[in-house]
PDB file of N, CA and C in Angstrom:
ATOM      1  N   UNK A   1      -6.603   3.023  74.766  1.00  0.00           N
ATOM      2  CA  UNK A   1      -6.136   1.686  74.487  1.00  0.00           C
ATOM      3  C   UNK A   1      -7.198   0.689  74.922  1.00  0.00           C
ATOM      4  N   UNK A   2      -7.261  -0.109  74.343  1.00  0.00           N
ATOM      5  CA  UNK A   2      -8.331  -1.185  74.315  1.00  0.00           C
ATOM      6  C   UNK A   2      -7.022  -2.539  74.804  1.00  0.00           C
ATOM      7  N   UNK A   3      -7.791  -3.043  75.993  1.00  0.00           N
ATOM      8  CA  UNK A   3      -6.845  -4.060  76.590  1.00  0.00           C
ATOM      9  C   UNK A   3      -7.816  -5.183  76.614  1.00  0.00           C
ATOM     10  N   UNK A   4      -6.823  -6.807  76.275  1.00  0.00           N
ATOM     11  CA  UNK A   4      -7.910  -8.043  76.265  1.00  0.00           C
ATOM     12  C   UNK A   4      -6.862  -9.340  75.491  1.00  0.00           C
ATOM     13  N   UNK A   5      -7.304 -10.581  75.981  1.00  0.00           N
ATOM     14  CA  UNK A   5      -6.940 -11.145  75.390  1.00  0.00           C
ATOM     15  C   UNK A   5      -7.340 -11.124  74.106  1.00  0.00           C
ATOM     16  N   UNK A   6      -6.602 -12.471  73.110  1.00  0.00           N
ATOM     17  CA  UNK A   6      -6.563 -12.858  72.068  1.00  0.00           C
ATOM     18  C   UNK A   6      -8.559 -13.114  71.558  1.00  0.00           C
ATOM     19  N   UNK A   7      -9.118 -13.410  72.306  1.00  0.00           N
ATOM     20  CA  UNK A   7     -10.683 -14.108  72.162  1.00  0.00           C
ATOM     21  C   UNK A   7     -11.390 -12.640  71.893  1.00  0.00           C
ATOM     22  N   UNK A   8     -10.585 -11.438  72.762  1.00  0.00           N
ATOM     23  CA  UNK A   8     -11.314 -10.562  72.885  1.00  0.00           C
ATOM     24  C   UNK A   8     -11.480  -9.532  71.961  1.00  0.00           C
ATOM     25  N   UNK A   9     -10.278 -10.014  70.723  1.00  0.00           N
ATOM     26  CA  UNK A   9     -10.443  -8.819  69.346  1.00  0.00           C
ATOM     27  C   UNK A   9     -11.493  -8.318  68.557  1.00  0.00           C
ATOM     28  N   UNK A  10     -12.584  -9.583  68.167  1.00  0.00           N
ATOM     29  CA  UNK A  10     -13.554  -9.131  68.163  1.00  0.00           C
ATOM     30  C   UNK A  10     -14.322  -7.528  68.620  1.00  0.00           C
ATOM     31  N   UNK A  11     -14.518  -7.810  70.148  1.00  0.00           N
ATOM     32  CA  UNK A  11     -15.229  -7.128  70.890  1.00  0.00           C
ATOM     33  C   UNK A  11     -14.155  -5.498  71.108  1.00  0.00           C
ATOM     34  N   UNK A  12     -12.763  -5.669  70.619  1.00  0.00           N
ATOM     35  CA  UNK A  12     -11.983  -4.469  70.413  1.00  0.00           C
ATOM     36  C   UNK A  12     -12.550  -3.723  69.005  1.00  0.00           C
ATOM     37  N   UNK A  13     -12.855  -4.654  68.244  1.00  0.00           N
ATOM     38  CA  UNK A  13     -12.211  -4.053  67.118  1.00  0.00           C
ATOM     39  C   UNK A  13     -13.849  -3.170  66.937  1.00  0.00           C
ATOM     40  N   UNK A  14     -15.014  -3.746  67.109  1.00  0.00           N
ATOM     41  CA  UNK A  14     -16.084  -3.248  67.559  1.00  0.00           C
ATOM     42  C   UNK A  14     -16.273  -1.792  68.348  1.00  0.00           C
ATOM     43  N   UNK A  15     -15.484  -1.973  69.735  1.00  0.00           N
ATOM     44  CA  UNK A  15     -15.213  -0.573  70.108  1.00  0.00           C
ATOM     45  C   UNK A  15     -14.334   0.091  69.649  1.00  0.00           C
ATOM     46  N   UNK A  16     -13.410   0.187  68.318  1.00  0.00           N
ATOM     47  CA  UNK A  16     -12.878   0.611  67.617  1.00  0.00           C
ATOM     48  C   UNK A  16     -13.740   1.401  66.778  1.00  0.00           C
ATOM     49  N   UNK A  17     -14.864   0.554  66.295  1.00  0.00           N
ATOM     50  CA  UNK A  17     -15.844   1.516  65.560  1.00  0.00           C
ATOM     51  C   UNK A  17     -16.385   2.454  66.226  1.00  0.00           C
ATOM     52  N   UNK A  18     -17.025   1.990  67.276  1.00  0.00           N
ATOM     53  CA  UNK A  18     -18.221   3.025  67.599  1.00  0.00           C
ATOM     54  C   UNK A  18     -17.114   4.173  68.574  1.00  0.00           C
ATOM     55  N   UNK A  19     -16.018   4.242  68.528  1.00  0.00           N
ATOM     56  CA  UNK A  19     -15.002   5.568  69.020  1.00  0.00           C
ATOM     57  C   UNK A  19     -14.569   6.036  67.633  1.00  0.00           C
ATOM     58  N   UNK A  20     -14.727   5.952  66.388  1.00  0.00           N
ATOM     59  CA  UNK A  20     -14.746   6.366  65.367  1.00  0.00           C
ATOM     60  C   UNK A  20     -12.776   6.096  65.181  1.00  0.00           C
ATOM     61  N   UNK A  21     -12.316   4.735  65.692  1.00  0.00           N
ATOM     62  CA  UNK A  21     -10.823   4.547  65.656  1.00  0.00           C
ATOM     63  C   UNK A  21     -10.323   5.424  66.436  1.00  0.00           C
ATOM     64  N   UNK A  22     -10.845   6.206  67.373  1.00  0.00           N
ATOM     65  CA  UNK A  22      -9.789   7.032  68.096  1.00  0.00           C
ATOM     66  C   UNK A  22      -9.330   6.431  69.124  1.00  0.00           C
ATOM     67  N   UNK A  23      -8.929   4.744  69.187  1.00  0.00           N
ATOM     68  CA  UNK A  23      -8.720   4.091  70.306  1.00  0.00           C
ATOM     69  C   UNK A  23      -7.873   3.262  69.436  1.00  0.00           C
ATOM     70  N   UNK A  24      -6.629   2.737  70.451  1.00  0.00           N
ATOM     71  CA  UNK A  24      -6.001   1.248  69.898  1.00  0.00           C
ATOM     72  C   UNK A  24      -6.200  -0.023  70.628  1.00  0.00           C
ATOM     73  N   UNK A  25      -6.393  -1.050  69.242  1.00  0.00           N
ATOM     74  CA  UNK A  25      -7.063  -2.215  69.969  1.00  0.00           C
ATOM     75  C   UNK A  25      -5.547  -2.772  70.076  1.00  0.00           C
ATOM     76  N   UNK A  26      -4.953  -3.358  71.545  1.00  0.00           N
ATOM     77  CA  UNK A  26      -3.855  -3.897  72.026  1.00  0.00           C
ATOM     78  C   UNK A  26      -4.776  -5.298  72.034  1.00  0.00           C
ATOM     79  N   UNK A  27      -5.915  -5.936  72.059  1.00  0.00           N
ATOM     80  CA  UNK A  27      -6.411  -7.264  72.358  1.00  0.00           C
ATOM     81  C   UNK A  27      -5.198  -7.945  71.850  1.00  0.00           C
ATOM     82  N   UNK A  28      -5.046  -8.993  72.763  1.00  0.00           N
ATOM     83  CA  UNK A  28      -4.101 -10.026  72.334  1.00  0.00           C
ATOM     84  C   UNK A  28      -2.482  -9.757  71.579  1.00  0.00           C
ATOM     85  N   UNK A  29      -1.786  -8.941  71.606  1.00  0.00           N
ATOM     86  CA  UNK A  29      -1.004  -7.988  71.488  1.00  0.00           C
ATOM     87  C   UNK A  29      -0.417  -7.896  72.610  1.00  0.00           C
ATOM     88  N   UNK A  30      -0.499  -7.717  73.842  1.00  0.00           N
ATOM     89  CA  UNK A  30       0.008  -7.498  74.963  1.00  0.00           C
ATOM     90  C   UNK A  30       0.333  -8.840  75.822  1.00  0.00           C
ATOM     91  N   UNK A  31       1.607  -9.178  76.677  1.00  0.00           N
ATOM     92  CA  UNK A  31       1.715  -9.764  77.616  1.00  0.00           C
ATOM     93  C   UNK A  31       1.116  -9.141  78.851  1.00  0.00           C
ATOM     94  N   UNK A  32       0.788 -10.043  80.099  1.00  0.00           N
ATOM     95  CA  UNK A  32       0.451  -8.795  81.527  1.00  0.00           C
ATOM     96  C   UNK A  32       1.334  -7.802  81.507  1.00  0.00           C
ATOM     97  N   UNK A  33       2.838  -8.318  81.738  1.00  0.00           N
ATOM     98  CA  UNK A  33       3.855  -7.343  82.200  1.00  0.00           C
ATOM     99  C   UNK A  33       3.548  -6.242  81.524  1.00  0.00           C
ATOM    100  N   UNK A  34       3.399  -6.399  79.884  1.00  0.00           N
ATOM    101  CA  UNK A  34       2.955  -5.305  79.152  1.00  0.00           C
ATOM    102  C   UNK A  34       2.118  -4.129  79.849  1.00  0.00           C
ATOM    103  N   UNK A  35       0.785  -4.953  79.994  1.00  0.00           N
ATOM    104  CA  UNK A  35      -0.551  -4.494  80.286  1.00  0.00           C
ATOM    105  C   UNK A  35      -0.120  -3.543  81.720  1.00  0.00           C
ATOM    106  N   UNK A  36       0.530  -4.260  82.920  1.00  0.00           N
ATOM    107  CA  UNK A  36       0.612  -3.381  83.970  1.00  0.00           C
ATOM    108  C   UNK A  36       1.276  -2.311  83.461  1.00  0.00           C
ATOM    109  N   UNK A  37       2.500  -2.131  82.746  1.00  0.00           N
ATOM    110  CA  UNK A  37       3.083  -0.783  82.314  1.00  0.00           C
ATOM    111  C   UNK A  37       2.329   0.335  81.850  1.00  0.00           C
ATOM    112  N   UNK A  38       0.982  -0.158  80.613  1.00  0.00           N
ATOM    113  CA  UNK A  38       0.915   0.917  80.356  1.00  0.00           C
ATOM    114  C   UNK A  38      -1.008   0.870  80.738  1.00  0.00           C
ATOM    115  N   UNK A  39      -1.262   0.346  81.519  1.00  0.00           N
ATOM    116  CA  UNK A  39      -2.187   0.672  82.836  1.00  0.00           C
ATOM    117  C   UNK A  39      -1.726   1.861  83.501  1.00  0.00           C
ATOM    118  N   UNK A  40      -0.506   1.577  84.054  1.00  0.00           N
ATOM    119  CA  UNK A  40       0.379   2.779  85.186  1.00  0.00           C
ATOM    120  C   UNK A  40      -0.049   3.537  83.932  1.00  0.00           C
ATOM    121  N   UNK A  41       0.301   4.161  82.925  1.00  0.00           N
ATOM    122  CA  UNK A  41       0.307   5.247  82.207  1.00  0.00           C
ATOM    123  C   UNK A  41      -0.841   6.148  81.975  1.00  0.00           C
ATOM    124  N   UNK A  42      -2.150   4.932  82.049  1.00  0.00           N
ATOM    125  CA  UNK A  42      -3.234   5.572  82.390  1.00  0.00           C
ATOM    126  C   UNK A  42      -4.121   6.274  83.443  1.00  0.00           C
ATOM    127  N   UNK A  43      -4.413   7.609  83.290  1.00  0.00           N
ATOM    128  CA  UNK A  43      -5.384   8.241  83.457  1.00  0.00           C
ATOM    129  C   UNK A  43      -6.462   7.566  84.353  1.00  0.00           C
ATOM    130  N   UNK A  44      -7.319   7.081  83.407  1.00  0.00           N
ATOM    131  CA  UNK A  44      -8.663   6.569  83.978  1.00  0.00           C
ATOM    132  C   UNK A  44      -8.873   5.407  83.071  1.00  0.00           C
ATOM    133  N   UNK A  45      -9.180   4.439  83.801  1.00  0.00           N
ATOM    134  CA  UNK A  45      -9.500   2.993  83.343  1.00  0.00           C
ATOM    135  C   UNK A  45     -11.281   2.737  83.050  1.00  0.00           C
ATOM    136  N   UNK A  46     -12.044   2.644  81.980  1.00  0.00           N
ATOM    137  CA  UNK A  46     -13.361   1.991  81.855  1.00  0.00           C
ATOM    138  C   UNK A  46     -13.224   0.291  82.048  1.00  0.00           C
ATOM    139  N   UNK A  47     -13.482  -0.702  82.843  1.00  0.00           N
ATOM    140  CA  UNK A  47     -13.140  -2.174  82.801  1.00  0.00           C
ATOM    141  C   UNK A  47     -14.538  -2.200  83.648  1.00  0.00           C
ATOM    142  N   UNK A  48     -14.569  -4.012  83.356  1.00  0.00           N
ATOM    143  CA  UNK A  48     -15.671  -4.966  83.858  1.00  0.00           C
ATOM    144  C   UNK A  48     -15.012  -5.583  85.159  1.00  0.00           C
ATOM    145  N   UNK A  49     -15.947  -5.813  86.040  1.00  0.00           N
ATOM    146  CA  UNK A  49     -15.063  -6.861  87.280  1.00  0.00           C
ATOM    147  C   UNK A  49     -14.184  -7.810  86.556  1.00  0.00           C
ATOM    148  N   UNK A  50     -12.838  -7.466  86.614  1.00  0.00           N
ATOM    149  CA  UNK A  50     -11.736  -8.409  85.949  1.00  0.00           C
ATOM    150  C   UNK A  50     -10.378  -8.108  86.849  1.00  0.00           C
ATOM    151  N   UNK A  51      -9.478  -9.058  86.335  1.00  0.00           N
ATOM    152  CA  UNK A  51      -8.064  -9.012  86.296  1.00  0.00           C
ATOM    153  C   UNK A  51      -7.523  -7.534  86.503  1.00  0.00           C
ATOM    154  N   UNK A  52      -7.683  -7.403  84.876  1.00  0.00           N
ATOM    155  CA  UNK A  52      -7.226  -6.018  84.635  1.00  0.00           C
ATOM    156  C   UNK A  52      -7.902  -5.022  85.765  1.00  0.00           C
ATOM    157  N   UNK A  53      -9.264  -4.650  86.034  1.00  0.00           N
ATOM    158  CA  UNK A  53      -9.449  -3.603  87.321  1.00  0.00           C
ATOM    159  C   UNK A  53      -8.545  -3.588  87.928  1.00  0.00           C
ATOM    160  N   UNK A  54      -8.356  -4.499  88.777  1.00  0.00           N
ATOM    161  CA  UNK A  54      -7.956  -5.008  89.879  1.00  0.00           C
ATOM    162  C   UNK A  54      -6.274  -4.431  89.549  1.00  0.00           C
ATOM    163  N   UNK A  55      -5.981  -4.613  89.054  1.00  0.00           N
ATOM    164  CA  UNK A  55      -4.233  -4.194  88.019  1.00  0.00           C
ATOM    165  C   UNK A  55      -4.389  -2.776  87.778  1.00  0.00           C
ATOM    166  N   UNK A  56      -5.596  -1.754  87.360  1.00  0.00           N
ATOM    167  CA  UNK A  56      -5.668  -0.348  87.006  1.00  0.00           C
ATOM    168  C   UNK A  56      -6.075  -0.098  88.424  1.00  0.00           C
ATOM    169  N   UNK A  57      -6.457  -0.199  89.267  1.00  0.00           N
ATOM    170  CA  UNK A  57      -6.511  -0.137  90.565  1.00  0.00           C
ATOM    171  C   UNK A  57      -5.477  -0.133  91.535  1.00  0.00           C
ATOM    172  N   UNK A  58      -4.823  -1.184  91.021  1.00  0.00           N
ATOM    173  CA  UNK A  58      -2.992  -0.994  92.104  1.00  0.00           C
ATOM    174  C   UNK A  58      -1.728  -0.106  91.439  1.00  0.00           C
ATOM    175  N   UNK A  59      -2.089   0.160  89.932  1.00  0.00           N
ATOM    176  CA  UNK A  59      -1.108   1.180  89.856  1.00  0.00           C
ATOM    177  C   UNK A  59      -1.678   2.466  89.718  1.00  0.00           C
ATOM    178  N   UNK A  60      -2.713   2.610  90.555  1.00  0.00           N
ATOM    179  CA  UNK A  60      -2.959   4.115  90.460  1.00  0.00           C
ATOM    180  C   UNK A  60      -4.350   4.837  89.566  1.00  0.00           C
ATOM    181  N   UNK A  61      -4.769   4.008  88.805  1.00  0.00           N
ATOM    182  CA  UNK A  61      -5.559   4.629  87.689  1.00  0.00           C
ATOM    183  C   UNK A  61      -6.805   4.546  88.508  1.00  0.00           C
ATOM    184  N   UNK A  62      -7.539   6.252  88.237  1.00  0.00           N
ATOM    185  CA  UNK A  62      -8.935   6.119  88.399  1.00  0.00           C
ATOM    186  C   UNK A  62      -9.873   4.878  87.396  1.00  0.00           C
ATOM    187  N   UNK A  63     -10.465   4.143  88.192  1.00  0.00           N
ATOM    188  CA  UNK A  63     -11.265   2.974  87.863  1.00  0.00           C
ATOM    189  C   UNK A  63     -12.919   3.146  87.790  1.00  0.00           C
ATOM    190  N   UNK A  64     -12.972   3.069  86.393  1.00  0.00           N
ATOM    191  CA  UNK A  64     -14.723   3.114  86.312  1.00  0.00           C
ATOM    192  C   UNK A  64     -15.015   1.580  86.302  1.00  0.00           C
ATOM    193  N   UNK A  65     -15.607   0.821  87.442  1.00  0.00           N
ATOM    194  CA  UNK A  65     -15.871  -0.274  87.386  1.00  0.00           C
ATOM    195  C   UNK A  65     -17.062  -0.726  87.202  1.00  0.00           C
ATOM    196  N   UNK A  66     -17.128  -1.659  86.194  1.00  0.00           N
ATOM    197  CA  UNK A  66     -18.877  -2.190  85.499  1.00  0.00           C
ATOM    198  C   UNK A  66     -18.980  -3.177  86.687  1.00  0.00           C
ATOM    199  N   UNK A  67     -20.135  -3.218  86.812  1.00  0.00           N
ATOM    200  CA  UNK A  67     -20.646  -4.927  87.153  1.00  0.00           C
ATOM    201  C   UNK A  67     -21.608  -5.791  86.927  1.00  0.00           C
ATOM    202  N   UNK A  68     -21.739  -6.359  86.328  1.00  0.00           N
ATOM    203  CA  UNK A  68     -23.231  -7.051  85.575  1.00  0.00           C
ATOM    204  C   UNK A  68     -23.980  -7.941  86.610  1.00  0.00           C
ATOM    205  N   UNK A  69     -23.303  -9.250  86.163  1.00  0.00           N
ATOM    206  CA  UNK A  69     -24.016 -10.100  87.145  1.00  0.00           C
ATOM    207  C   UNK A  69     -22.989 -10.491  88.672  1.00  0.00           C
ATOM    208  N   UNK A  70     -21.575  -9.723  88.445  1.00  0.00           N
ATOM    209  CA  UNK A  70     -21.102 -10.060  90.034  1.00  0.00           C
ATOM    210  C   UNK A  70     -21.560  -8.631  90.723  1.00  0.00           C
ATOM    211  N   UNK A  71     -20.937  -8.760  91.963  1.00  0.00           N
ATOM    212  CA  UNK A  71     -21.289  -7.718  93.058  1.00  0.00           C
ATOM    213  C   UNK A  71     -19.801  -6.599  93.303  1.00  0.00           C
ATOM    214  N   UNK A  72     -20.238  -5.544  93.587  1.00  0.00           N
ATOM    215  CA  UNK A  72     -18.915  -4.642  93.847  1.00  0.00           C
ATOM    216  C   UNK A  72     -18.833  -4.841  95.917  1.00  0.00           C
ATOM    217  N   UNK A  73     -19.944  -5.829  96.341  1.00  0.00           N
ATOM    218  CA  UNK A  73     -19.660  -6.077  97.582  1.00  0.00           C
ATOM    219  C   UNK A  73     -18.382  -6.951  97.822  1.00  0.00           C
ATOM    220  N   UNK A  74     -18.521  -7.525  96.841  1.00  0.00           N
ATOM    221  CA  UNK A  74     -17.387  -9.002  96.379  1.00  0.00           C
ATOM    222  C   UNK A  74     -16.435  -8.898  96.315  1.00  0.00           C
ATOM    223  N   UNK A  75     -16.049  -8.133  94.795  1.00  0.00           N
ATOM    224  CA  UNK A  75     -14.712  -7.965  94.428  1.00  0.00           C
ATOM    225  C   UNK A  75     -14.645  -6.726  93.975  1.00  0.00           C
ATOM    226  N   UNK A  76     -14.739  -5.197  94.929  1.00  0.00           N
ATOM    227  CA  UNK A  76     -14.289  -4.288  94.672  1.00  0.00           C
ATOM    228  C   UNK A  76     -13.055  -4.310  94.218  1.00  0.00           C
ATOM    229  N   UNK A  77     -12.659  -2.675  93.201  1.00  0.00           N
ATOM    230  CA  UNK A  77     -11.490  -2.265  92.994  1.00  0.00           C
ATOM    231  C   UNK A  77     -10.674  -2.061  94.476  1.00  0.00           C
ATOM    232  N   UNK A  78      -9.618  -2.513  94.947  1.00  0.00           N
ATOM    233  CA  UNK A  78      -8.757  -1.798  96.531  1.00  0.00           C
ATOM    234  C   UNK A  78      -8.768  -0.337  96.029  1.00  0.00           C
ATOM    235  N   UNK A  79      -9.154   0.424  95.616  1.00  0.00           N
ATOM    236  CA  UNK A  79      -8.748   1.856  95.882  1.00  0.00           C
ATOM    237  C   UNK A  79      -9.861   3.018  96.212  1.00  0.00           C
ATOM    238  N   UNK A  80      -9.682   4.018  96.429  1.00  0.00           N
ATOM    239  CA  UNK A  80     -10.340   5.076  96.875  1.00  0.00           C
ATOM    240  C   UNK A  80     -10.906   5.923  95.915  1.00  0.00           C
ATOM    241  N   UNK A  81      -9.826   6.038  94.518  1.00  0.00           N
ATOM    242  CA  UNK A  81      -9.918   6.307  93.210  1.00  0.00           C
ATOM    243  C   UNK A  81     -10.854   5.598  92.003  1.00  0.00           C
ATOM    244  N   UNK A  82     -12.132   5.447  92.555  1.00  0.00           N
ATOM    245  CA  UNK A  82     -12.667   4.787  91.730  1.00  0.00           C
ATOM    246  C   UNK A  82     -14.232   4.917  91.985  1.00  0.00           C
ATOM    247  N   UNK A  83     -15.013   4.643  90.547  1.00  0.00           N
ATOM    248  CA  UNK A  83     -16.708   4.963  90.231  1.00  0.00           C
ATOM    249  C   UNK A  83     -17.050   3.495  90.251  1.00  0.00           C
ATOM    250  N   UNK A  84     -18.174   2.893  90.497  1.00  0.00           N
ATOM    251  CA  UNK A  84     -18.743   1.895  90.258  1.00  0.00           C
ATOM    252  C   UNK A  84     -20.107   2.076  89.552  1.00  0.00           C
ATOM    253  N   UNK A  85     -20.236   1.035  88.707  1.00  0.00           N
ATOM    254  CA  UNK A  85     -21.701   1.152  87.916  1.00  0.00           C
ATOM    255  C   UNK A  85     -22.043  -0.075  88.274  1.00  0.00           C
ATOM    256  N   UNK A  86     -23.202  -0.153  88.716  1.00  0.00           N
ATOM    257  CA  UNK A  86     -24.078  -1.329  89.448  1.00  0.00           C
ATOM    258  C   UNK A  86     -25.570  -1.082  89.141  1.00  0.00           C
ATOM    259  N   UNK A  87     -26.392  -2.126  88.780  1.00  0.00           N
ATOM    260  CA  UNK A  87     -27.793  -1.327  88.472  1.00  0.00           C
ATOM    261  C   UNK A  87     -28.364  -2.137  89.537  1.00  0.00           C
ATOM    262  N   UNK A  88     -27.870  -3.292  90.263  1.00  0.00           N
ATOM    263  CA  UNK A  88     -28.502  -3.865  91.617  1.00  0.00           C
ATOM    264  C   UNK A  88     -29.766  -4.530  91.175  1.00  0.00           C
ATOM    265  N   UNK A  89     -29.988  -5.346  90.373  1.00  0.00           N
ATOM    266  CA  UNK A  89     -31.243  -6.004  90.084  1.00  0.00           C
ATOM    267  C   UNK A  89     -31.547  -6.954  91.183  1.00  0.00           C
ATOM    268  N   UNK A  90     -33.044  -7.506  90.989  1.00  0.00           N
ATOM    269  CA  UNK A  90     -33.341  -8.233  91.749  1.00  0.00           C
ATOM    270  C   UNK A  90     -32.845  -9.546  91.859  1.00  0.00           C
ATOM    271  N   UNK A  91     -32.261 -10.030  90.573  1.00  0.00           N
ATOM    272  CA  UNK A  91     -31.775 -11.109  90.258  1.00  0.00           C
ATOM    273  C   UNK A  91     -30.072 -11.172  90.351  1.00  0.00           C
ATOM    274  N   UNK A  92     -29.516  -9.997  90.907  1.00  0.00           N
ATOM    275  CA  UNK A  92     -28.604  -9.978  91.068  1.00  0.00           C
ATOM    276  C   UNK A  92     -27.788  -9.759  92.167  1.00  0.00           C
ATOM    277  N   UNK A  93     -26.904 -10.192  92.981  1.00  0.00           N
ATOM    278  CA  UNK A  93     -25.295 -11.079  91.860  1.00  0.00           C
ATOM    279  C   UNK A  93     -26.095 -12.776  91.485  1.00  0.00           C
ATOM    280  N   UNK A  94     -26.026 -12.911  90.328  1.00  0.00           N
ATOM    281  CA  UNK A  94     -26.305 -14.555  90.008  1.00  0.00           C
ATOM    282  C   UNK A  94     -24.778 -15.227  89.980  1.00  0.00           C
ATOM    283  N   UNK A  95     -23.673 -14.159  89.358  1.00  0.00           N
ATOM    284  CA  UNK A  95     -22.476 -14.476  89.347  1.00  0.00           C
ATOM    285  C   UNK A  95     -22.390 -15.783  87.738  1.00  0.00           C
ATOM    286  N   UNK A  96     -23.319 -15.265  86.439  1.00  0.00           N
ATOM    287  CA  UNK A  96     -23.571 -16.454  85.698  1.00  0.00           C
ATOM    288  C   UNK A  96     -22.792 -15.500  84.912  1.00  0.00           C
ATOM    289  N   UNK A  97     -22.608 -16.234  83.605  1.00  0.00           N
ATOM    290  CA  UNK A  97     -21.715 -15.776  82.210  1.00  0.00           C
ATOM    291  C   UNK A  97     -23.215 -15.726  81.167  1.00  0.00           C
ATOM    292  N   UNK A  98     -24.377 -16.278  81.399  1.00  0.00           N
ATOM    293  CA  UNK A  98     -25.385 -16.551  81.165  1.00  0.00           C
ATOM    294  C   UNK A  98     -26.957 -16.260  81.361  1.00  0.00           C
ATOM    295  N   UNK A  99     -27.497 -15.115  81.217  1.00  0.00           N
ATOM    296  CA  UNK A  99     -28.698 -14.605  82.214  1.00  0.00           C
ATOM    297  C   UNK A  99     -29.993 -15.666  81.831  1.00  0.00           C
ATOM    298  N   UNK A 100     -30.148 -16.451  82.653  1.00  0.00           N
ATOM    299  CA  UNK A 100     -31.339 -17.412  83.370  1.00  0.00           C
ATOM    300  C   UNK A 100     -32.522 -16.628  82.230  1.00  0.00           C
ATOM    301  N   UNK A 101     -32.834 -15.489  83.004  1.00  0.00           N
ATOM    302  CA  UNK A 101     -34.091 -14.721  82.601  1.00  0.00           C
ATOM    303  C   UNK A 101     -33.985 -14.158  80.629  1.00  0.00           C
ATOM    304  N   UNK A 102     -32.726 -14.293  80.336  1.00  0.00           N
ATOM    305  CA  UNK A 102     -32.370 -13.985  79.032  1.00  0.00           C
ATOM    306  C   UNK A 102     -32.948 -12.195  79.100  1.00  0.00           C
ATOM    307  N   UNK A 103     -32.862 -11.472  79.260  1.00  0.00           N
ATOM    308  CA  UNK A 103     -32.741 -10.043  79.748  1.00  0.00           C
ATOM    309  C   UNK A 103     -31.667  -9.293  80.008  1.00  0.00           C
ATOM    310  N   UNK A 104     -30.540  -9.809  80.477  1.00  0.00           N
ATOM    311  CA  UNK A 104     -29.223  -9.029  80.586  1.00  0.00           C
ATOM    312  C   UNK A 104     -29.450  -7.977  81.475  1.00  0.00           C
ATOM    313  N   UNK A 105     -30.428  -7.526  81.964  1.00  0.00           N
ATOM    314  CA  UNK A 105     -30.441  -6.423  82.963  1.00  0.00           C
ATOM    315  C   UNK A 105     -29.169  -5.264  83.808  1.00  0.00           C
ATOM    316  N   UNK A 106     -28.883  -6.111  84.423  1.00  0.00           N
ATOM    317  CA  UNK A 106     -27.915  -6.039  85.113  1.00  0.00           C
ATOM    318  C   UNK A 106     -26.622  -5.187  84.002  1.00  0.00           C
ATOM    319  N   UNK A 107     -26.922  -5.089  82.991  1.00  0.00           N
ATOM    320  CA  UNK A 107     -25.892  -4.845  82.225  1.00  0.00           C
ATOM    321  C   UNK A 107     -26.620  -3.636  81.415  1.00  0.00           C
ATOM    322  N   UNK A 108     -27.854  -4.193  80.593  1.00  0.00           N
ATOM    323  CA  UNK A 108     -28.727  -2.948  79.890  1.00  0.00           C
ATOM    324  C   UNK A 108     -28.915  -2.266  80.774  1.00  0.00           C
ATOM    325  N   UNK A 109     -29.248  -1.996  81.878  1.00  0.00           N
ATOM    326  CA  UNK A 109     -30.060  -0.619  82.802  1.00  0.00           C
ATOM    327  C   UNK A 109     -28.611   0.198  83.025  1.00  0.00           C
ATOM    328  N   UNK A 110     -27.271  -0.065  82.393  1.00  0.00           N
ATOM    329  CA  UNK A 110     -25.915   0.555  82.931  1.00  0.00           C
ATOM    330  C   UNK A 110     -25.890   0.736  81.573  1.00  0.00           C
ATOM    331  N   UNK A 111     -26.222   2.508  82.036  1.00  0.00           N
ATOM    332  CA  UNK A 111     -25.835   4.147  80.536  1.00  0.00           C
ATOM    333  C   UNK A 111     -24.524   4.105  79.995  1.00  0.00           C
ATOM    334  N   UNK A 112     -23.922   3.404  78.920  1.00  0.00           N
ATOM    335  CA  UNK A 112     -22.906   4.009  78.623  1.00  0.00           C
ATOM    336  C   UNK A 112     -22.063   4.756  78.473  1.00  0.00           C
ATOM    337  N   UNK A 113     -23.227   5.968  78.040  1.00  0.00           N
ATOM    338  CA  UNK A 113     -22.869   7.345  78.065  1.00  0.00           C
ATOM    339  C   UNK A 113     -22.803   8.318  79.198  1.00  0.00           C
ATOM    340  N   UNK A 114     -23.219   7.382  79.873  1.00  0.00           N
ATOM    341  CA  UNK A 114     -23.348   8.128  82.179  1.00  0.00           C
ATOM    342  C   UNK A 114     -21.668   7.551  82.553  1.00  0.00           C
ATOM    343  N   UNK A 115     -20.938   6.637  82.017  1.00  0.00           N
ATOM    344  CA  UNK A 115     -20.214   6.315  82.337  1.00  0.00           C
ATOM    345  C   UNK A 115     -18.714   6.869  81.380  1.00  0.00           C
ATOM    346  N   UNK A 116     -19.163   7.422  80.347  1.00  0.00           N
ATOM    347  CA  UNK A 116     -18.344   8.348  79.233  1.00  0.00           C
ATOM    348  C   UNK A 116     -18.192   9.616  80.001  1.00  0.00           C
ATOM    349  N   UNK A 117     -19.206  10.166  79.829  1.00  0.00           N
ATOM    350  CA  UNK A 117     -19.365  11.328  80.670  1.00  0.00           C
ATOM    351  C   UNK A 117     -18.516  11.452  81.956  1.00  0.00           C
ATOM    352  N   UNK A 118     -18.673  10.542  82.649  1.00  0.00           N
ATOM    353  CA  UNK A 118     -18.039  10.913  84.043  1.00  0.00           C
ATOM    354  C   UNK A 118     -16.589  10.782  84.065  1.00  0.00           C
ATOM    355  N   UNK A 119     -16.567   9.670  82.962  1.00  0.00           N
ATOM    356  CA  UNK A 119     -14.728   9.111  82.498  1.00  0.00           C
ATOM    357  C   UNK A 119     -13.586  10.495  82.046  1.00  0.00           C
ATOM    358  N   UNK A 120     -14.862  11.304  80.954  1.00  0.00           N
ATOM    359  CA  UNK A 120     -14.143  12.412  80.366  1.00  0.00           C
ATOM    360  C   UNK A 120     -13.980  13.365  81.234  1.00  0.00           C
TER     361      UNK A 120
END
C-alpha cells in the first residue's frame, strides 16, 4: 500500500509503475484513523522522516526509515524494530525541502535497492 496525502498521488501513482502495479496507491483516499489501522496490519513500513513513521513505529511495524536532509539523531522512529538509511553528508542535516548545493546527495547516495532488499 502506498500511503500519502491528496498532493502525493502523483508520486504514488509513479511508484505504482516502477512495482509493475503490484502496490495500491491509497494517496489521498485515506483518513489518519484509516492510515493507523492498516499501518497496524503492516509487516514492514518503507517511509521518509514523517508523520506516518512515527505512526508505523507505534503500532508495531518494522520501519525502514529514509532520511535526506533531516537527522535520525532528531527524530528517530521510538522503536527497536527498525533500519535507518542515512548517507550523513557533509552538508547534512540542512533540514531544507530545497538542496542549496542543487545535488540532492543526501538522498542520491541512499540504494534503493539496499533498502528493497533488506525490506523483503
Amino acid at each position: 500500500m502506498i500511503f500519502g496525502s491528496a498532493k502525493d498521488i502523483p508520486a504514488g501513482k509513479k511508484m505504482l509503475k516502477l512495482t509493475g502495479d503490484k502496490l495500491i496507491n491509497l494517496c489521498g483516499k485515506t483518513s489518519i484513523e484509516d492510515v493507523i489501522d492498516l499501518l497496524g496490519a503492516c509487516k514492514k513500513v518503507i517511509t521518509n522522516d514523517s508523520g506516518l513513521m512515527h505512526i508505523a513505529a507505534a503500532v508495531g511495524s518494522k520501519v525502514h526509515a529514509i532520511y535526506g536532509s533531516s537527522s535520525p539523531d532528531y527524530t528517530p522512529p521510538l522503536t527497536e524494530n527498525k533500519q535507518i538509511y542515512y548517507s550523513s553528508e557533509d552538508c547534512s542535516p540542512c533540514f531544507k525541502r530545497t538542496c542549496k548545493f542543487k545535488h540532492y546527495n543526501c538522498l542520491h547516495k541512499i540504494d534503493p535497492e539496499q533498502i528493497i532488499a533488506k525490506a523483503l
